[in-house]
Protein backbone atom coordinates (compact mmCIF):
# COMPACT_ATOMS: atom_id res chain seq x y z
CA UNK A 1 -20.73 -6.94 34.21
CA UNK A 2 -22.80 -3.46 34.57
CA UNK A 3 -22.59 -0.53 32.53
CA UNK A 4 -21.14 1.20 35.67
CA UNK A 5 -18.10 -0.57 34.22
CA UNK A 6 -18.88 -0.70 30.52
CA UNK A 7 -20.71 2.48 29.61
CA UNK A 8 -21.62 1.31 25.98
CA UNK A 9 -24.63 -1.18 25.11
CA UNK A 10 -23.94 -4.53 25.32
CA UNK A 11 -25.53 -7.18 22.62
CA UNK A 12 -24.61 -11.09 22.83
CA UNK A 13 -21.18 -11.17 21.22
CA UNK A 14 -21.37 -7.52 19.66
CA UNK A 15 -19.91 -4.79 22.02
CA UNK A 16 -20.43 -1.03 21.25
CA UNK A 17 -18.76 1.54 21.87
CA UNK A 18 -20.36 5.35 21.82
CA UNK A 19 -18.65 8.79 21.03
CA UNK A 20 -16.74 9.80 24.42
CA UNK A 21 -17.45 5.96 25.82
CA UNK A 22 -14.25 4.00 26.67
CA UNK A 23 -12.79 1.50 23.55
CA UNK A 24 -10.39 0.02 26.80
CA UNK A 25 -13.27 -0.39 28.68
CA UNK A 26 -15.14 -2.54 26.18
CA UNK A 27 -11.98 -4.29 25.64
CA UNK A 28 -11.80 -4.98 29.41
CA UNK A 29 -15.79 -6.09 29.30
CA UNK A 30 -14.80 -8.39 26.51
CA UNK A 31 -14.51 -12.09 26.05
CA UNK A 32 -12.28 -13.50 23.41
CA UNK A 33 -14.28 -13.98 19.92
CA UNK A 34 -16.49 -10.64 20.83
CA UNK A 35 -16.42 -7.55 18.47
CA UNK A 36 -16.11 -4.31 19.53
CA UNK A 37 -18.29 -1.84 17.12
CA UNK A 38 -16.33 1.79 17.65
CA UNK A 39 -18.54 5.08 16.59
CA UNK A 40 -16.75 7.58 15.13
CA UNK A 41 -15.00 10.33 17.43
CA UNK A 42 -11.79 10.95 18.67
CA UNK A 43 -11.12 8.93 21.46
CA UNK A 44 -7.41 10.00 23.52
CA UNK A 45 -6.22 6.38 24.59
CA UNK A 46 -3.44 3.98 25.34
CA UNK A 47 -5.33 0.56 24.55
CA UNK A 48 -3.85 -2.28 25.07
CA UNK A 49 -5.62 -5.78 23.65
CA UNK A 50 -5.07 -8.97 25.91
CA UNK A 51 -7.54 -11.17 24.40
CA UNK A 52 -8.95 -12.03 20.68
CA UNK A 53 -11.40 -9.89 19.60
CA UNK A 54 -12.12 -7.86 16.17
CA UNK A 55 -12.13 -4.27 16.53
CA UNK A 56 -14.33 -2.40 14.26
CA UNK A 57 -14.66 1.40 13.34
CA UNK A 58 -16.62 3.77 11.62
CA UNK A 59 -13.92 4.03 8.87
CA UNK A 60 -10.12 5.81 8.97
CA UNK A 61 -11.35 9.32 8.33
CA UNK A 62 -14.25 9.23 11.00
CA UNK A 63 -12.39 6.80 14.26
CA UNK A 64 -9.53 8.06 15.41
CA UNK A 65 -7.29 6.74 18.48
CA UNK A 66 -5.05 9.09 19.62
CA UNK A 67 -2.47 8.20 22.11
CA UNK A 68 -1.52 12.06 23.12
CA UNK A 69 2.30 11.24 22.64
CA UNK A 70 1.96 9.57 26.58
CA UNK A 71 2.40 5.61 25.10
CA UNK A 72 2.01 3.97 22.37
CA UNK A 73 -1.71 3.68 21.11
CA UNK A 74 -2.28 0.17 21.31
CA UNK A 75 -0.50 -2.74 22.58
CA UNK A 76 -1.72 -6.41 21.77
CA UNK A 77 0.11 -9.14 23.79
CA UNK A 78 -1.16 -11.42 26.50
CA UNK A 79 0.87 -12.93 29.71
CA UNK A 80 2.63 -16.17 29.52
CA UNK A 81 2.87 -15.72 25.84
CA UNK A 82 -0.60 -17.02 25.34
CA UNK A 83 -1.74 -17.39 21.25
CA UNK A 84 -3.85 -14.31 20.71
CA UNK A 85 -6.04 -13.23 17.14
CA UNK A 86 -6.49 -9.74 16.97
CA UNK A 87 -8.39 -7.95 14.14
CA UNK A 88 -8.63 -3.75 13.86
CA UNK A 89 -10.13 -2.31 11.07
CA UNK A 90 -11.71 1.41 9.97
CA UNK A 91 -9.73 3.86 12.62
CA UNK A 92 -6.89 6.36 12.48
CA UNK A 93 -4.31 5.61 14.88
CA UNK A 94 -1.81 8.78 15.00
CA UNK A 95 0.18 10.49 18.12
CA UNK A 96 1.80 7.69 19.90
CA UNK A 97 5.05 7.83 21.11
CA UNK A 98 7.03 4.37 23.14
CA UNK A 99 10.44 2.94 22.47
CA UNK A 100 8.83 0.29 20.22
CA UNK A 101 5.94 0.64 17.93
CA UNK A 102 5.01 4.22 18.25
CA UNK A 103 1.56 3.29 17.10
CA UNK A 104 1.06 -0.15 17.52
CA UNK A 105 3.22 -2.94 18.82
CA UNK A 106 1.90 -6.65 17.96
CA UNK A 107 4.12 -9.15 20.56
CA UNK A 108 5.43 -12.56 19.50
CA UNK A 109 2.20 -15.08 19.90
CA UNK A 110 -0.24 -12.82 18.52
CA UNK A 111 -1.62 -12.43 15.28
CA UNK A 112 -2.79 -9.15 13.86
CA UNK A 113 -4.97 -8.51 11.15
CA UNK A 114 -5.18 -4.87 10.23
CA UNK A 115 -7.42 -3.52 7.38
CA UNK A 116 -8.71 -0.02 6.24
CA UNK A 117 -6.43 1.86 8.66
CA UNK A 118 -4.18 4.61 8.69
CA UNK A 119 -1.06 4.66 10.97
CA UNK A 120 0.38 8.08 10.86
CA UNK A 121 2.25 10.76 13.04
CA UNK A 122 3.68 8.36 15.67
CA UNK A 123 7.47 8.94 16.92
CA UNK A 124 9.15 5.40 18.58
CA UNK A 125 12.97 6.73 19.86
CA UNK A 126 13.47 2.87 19.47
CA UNK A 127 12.56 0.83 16.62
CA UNK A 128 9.29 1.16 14.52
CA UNK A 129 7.82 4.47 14.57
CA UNK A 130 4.48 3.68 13.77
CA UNK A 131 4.35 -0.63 13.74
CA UNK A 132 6.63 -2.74 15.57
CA UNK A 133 5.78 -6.58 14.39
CA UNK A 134 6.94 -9.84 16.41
CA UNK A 135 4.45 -11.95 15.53
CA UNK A 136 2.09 -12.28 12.61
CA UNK A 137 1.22 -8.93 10.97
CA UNK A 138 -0.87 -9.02 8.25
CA UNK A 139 -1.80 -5.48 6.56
CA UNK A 140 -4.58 -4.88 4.02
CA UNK A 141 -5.46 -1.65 2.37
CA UNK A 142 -4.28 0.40 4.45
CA UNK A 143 -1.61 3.51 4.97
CA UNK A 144 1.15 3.90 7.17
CA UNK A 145 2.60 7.39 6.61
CA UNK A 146 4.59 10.45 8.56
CA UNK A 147 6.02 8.22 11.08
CA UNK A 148 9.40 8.37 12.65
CA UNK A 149 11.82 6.53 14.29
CA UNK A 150 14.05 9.17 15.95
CA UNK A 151 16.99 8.16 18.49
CA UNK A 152 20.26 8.22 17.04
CA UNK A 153 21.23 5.28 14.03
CA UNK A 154 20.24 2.81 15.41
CA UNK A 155 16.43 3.48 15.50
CA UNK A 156 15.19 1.88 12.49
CA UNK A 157 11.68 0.97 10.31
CA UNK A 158 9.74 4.51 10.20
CA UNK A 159 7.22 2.80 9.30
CA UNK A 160 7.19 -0.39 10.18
CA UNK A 161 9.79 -2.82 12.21
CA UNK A 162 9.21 -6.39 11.92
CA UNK A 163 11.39 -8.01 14.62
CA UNK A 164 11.72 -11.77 13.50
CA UNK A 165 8.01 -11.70 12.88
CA UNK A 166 5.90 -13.05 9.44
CA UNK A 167 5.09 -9.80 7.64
CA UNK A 168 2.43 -9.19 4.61
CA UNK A 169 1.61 -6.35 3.03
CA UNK A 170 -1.44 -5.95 0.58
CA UNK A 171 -2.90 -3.33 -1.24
CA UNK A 172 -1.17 -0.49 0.98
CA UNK A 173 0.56 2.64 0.94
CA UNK A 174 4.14 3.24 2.84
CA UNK A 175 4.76 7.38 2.34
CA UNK A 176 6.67 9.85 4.27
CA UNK A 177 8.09 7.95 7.27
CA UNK A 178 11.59 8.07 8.52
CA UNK A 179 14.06 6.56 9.82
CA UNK A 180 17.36 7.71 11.80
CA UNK A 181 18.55 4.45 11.32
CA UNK A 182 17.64 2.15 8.78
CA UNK A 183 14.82 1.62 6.66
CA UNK A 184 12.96 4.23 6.33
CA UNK A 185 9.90 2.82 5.54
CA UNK A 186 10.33 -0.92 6.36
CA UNK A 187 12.94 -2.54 8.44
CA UNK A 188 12.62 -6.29 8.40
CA UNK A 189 15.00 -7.82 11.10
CA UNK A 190 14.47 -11.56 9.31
CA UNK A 191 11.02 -12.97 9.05
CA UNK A 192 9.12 -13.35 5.80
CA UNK A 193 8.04 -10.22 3.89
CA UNK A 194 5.42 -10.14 0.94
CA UNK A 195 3.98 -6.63 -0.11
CA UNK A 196 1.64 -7.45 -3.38
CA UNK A 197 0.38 -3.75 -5.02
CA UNK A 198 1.57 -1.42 -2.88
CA UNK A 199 3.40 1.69 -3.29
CA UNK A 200 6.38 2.64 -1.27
CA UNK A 201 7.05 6.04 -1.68
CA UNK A 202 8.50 8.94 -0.09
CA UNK A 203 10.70 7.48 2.76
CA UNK A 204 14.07 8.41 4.44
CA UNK A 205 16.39 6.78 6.14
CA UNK A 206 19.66 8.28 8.09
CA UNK A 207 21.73 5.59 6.78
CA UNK A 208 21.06 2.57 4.26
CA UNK A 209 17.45 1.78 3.02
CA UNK A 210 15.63 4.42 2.10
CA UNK A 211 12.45 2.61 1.52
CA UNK A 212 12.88 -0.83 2.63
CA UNK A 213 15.84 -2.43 4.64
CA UNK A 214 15.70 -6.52 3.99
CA UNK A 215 18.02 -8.59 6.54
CA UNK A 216 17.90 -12.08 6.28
CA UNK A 217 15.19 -14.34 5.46
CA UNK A 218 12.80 -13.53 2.45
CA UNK A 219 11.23 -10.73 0.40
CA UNK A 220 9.16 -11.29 -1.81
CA UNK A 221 7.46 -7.63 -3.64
CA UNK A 222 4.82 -8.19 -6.59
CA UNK A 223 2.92 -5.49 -8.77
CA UNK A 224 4.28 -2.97 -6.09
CA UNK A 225 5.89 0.53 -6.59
CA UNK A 226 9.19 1.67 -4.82
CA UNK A 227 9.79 5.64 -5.65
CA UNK A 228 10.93 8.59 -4.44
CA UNK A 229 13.02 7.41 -1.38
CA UNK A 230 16.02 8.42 -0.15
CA UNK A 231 18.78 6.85 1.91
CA UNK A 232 21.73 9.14 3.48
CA UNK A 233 24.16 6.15 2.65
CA UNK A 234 23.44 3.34 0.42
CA UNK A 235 20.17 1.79 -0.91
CA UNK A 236 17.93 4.25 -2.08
CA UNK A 237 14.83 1.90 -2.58
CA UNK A 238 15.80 -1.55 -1.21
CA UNK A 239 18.81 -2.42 0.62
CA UNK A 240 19.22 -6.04 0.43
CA UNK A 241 21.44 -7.73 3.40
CA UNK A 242 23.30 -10.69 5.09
CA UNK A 243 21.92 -13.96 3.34
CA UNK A 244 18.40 -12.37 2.41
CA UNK A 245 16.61 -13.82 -0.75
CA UNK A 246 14.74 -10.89 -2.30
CA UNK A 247 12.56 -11.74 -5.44
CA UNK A 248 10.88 -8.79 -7.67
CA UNK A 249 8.65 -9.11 -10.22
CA UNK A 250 6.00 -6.49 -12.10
CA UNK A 251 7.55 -4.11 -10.33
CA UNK A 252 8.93 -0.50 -10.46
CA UNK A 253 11.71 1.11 -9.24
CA UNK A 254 12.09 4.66 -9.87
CA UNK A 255 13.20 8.01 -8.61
CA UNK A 256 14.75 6.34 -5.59
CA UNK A 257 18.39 8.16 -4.23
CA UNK A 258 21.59 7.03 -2.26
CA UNK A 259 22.90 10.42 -1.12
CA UNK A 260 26.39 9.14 -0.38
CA UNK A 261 27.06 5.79 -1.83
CA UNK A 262 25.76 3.07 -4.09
CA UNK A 263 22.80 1.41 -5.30
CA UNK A 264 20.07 4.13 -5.94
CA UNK A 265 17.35 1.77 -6.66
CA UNK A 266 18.58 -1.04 -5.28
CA UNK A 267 21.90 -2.21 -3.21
CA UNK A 268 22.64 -5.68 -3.01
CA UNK A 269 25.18 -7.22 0.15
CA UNK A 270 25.63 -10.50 0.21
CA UNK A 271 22.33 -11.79 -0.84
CA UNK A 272 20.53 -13.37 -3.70
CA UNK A 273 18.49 -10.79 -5.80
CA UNK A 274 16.08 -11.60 -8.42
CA UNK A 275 14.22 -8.74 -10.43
CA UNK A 276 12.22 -9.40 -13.82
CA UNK A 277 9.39 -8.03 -15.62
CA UNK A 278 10.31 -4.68 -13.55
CA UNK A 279 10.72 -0.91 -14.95
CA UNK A 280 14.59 0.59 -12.96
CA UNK A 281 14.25 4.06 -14.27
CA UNK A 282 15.17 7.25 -13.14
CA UNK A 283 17.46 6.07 -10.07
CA UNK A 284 20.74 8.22 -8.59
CA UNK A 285 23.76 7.13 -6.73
CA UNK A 286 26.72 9.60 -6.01
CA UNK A 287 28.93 6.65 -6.87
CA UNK A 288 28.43 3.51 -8.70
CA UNK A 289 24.87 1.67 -9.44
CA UNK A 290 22.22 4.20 -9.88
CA UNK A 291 19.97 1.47 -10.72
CA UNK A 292 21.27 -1.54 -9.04
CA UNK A 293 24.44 -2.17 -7.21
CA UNK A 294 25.97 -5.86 -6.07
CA UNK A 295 28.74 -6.03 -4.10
CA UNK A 296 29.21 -9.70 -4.75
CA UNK A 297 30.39 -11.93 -7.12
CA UNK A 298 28.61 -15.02 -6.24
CA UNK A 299 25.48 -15.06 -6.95
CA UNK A 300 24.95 -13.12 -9.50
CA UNK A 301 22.27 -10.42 -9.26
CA UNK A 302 19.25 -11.60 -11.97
CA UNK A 303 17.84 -8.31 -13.27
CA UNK A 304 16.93 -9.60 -16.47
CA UNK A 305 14.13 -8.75 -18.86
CA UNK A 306 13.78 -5.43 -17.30
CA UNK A 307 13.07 -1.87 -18.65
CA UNK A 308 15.61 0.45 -17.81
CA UNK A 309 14.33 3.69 -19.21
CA UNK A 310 15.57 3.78 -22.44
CA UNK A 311 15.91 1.18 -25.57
CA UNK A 312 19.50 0.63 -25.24
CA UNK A 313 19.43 -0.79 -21.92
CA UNK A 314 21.63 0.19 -18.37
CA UNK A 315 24.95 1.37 -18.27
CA UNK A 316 27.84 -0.15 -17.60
CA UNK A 317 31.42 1.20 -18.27
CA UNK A 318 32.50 -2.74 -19.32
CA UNK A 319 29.90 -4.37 -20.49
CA UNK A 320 27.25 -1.55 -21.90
CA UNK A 321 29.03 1.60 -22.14
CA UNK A 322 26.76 3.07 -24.98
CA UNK A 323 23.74 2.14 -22.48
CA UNK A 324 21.83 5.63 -21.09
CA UNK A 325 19.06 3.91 -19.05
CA UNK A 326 19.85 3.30 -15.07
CA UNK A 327 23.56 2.01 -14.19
CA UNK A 328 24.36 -1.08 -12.72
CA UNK A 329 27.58 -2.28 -11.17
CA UNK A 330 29.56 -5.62 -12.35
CA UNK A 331 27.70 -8.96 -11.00
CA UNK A 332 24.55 -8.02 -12.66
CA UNK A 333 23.21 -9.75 -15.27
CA UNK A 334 20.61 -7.54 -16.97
CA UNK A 335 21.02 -9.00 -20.48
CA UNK A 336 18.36 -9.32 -22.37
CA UNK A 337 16.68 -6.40 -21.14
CA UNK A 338 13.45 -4.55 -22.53
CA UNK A 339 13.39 -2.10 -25.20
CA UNK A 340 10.10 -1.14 -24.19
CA UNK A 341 7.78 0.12 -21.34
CA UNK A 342 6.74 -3.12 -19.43
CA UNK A 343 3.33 -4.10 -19.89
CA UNK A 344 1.88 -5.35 -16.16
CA UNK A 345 -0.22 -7.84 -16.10
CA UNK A 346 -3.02 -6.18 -13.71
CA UNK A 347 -3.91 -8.16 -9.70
CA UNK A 348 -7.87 -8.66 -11.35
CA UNK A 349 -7.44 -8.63 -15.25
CA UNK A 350 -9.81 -7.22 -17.28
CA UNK A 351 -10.37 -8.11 -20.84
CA UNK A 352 -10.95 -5.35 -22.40
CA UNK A 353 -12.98 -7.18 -25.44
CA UNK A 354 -15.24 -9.15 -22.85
CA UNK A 355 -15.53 -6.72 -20.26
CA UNK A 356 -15.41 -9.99 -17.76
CA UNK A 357 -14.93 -8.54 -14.10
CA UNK A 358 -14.30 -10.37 -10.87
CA UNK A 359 -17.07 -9.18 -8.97
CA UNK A 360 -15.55 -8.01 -5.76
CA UNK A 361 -17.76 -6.17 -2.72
CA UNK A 362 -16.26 -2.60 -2.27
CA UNK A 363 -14.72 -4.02 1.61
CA UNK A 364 -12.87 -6.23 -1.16
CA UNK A 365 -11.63 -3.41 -3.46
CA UNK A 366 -10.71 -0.98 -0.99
CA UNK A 367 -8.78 -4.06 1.05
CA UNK A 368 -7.08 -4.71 -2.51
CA UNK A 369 -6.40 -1.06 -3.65
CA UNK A 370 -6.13 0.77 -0.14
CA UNK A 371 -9.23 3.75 0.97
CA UNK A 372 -7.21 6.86 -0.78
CA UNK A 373 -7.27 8.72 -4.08
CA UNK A 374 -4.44 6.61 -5.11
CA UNK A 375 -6.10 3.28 -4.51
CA UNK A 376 -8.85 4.93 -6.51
CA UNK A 377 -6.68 5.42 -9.26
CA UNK A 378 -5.48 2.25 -9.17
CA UNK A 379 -8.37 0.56 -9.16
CA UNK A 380 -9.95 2.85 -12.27
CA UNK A 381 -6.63 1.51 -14.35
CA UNK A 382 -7.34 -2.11 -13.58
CA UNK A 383 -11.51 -2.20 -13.74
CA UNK A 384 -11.62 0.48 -16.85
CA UNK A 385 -8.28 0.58 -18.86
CA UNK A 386 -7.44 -3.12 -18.16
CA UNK A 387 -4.04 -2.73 -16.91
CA UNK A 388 -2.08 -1.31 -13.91
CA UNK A 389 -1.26 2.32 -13.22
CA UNK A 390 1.89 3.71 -15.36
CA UNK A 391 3.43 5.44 -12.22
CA UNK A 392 2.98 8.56 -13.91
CA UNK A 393 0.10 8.84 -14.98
CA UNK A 394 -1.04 7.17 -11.42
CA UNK A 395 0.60 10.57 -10.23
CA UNK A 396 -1.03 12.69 -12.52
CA UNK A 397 -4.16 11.24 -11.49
CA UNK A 398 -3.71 11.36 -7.94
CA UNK A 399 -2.07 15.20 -8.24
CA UNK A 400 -5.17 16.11 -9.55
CA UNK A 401 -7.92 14.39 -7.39
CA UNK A 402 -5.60 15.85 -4.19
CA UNK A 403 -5.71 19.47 -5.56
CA UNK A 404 -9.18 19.04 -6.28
CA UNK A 405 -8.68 20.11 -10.13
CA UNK A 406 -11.04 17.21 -10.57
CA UNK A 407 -13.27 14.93 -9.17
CA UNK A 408 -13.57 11.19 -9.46
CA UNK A 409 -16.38 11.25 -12.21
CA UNK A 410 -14.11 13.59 -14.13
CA UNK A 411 -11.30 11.23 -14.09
CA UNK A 412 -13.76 8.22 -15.21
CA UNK A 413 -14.66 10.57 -17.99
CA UNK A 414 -11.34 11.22 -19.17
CA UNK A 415 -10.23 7.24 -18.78
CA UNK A 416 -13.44 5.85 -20.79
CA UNK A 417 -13.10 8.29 -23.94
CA UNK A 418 -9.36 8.69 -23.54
CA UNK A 419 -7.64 7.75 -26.83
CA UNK A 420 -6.08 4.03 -24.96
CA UNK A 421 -10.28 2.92 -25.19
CA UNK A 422 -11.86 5.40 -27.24
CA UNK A 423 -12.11 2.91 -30.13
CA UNK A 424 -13.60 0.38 -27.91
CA UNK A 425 -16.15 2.32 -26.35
CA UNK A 426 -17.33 3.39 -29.75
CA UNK A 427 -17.53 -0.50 -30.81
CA UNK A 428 -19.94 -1.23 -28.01
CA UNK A 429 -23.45 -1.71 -28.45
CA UNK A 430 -25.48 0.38 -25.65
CA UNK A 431 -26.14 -3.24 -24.26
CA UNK A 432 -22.27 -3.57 -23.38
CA UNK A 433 -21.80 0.05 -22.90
CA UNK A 434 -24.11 0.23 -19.55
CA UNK A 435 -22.63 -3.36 -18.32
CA UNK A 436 -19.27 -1.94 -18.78
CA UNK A 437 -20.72 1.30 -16.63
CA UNK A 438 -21.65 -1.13 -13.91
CA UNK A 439 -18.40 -3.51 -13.93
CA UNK A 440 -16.00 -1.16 -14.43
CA UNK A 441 -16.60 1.50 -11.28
CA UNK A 442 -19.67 0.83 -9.17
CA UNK A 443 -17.45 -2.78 -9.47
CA UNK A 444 -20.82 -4.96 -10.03
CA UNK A 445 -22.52 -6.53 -12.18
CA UNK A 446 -26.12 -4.56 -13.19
CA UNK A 447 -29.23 -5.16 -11.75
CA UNK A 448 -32.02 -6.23 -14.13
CA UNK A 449 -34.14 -3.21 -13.06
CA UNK A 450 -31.81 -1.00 -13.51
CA UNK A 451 -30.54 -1.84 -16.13
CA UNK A 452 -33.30 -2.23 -18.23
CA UNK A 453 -33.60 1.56 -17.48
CA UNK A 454 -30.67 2.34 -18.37
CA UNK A 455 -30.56 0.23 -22.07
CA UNK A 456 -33.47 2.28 -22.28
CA UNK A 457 -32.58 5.97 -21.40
CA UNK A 458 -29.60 5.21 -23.83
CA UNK A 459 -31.95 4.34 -26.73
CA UNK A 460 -33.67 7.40 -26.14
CA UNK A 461 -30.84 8.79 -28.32
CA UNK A 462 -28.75 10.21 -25.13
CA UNK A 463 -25.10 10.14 -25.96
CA UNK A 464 -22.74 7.32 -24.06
CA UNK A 465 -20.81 10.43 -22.84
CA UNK A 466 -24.11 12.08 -21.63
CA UNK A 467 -24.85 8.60 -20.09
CA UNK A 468 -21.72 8.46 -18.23
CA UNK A 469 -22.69 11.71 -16.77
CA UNK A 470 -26.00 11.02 -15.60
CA UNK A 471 -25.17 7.59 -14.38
CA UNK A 472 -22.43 8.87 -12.16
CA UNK A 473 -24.92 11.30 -10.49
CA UNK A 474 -26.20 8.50 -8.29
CA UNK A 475 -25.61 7.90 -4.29
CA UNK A 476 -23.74 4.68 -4.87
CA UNK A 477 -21.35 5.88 -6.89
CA UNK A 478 -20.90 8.76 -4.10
CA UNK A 479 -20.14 6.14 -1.47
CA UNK A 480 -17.37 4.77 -3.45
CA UNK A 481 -15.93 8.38 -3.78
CA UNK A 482 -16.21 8.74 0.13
CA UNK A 483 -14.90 5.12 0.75
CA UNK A 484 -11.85 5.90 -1.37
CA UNK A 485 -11.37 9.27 0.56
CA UNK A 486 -12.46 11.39 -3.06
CA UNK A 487 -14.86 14.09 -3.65
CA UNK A 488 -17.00 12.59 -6.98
């Protein structure tokens, strides 16, 4: 191997790859268990990934593949069907176009771990616009968003198709991709599914599913939010099919819409459906179930314990007619149900009298929360407020960091004296005030050095809010802005 072939630098195990250098190339010059260290640029390719290596680049908003609608942008199967462990983290991928995986298609056999990414603007006039999953596809922090799937309706999974594959989801955001077909945001043709605090938001479908379509096999969602989506037929946020198991729990599903049939937040067809602990507010259907609709009699949909939007739980024209919070059809069982807001338990919870934080590295947080203004806000409900995001006030927050109205320190001031921990705040000595500075969003514990100088500066007679200030006007706290995609 020369650098005639492989124009990058070459060191051991460690392959790099320079602005306007080849990431195929390196790839090519390879072996399996090397890593490929990408610098940022825009680099106009079709990869694809035959061996297992970890792919590495200088972050989403600086790496960008672009596959110039000629292919998809990056393949990742091996001939003969050969095992292969694939890891890609820190890079855009946007402009591919195939009949499969507009941006990425991971074959059966291979095992994809993809982290800090976005997957966005990629067309597939097949199935997945921008991820097509056979194998094992496991997502972390990152967003998939303004994909399509565009031929006809039976092109389905904007966002992501997972064709008989083992799907997780973590941390992530699903927005703005459609679907001709089904599943706007997430098709799952069987195959596990887990998504654990992510948001779904924003997706269309040209038939049933606005958000996520569910056939066969299991789904299992967690602390996640489903809004805003929007199926032509039936299934505004989930449509749940043909001997599926879906489980829900600390969940909510909200503002979701089936244009021309049932089951605004969620429609239920022949499968078993278990939601608890959820909020189902806000919902529409142009005929029955705004909230939840079951076709079935056997089982029995288990929606439980849930907040429907008001005190006097769902309607139902038999059972709850003097209900105003989302509908549900018959086979639901909804009773008891909440007669107030649900109160999530948070991913990392935070006490808010010991101030006792888990400790994570930022590659941790933004892996957990996802690298954008909303995993920010996320992130500032669990580590400073002790609880998850209200959706919205998570969209008030995120509104406002997006407009630029405010910064990130300006939202940290107004969670820390905001009325919710006002009381607290004023409780602490200046001991726990500066700890609670460090645990709560530079997501550490303090130095000694530093914070010695801090208990000090404080006892100077500075104000905590004057405190707050200063201590945000530091580079580390900057880095976390730019990691989470934020001015500060």
């Amino acid at each position: 191997m020369s650098l005639i072939i492989f124009p990058g630098k070459i060191y051991g195990d460690t392959l790099y790859v320079g602005s306007g250098d080849s990431i195929q190339a390196a790839i090519d010059a390879a072996a399996s268990g090397d890593t490929i260290m990408v610098a940022a640029g825009k680099y106009t390719e079709n990869l694809t990934i035959d061996k297992s290596i970890t792919l590495t680049g200088a972050g989403a908003s600086n790496t960008i593949i672009n596959g110039n609608s000629k292919n998809r942008c990056i393949n990742i199967y091996k001939l003969n069907n050969a095992d292969l462990t694939v890891s890609i983290s820190g890079f855009t991928i946007t402009g591919g176009s195939a009949g499969g995986g507009g941006g990425i298609y991971n074959y059966t056999f291979s095992t994809l771990n993809l982290s800090n990414s976005t997957i966005s603007s990629n067309v597939s006039n097949e199935h997945g616009g921008g991820i097509k999953n056979s194998g094992t596809l496991d997502i972390t922090g990152c967003t998939i968003s303004g994909n399509t799937a565009t031929w006809g309706l039976s092109t389905d999974g904007g966002g992501i198709y997972n064709d008989d594959g083992n799907l997780t989801i973590t941390g992530s955001t699903i927005s703005g991709n459609k679907a001709n077909g089904e599943g706007g945001g997430i098709f799952k043709d069987e195959g596990p599914l887990t998504i654990t605090n992510c948001t779904i938001s924003g997706n269309t479908s040209g038939y049933n599913g606005g958000g996520i379509y569910n056939y066969k096999d299991s789904l299992t969602i967690t602390n996640s939010t489903i809004s805003g989506n929007k199926a032509s037929d039936e299934g505004g946020g989930i449509y749940n099919d043909d001997n599926s198991t879906t489980a829900i729990t600390n969940s909510t599903i909200s503002s979701n819409k089936a244009e021309n049939g049932d089951g605004g937040g969620i429609y239920n067809d022949d499968s078993t459906l278990t939601i608890n602990n959820s909020t189902i507010s806000g919902n529409t259907a142009t005929v029955d179930g705004a909230g939840i609709y079951n076709i079935i009699t056997s089982p029995i949909t288990d929606a439980t314990n849930n907040w429907w939007g008001t005190a006097n739980g769902p309607y139902n024209v038999n059972t709850n007619p003097s209900g105003t919070g989302n509908s549900v059809s018959d086979n639901v069982d909804y009773t008891p149900w909440l007669t107030n807001p649900v109160v999530y338990t948070p991913l990392n919870p935070l006490s808010p009298q010991d101030w006792v934080f888990e400790n994570l590295n930022i590659d941790e947080l933004l892996a957990l929360y996802g690298p954008t203004p909303e995993g920010l806000v996320k992130m500032l409900y669990d580590t400073i407020l002790g609880r998850l995001a209200d959706l919205d006030g998570q969209n008030y927050w995120v509104t406002q960091l997006n407009s630029g109205a405010f910064g990130a320190s300006q939202v940290v001031e107004h969670f820390i004296f905001s009325d919710e921990l006002g009381s607290i705040i004023d409780a602490m000595t200046n001991e726990e005030f500066i700890t609670f500075l460090y645990n709560s969003f530079l997501s550490r514990n303090p130095d000694s050095e530093g914070f010695e100088n801090w208990v000090i500066y404080i006892n100077s007679g500075v104000s905590k809010l004057d405190t707050l200030r200063v201590f945000m006007n530091n580079q580390e706290w900057f880095d976390i802005c730019a990691m989470f995609n934020v001015a500060p």
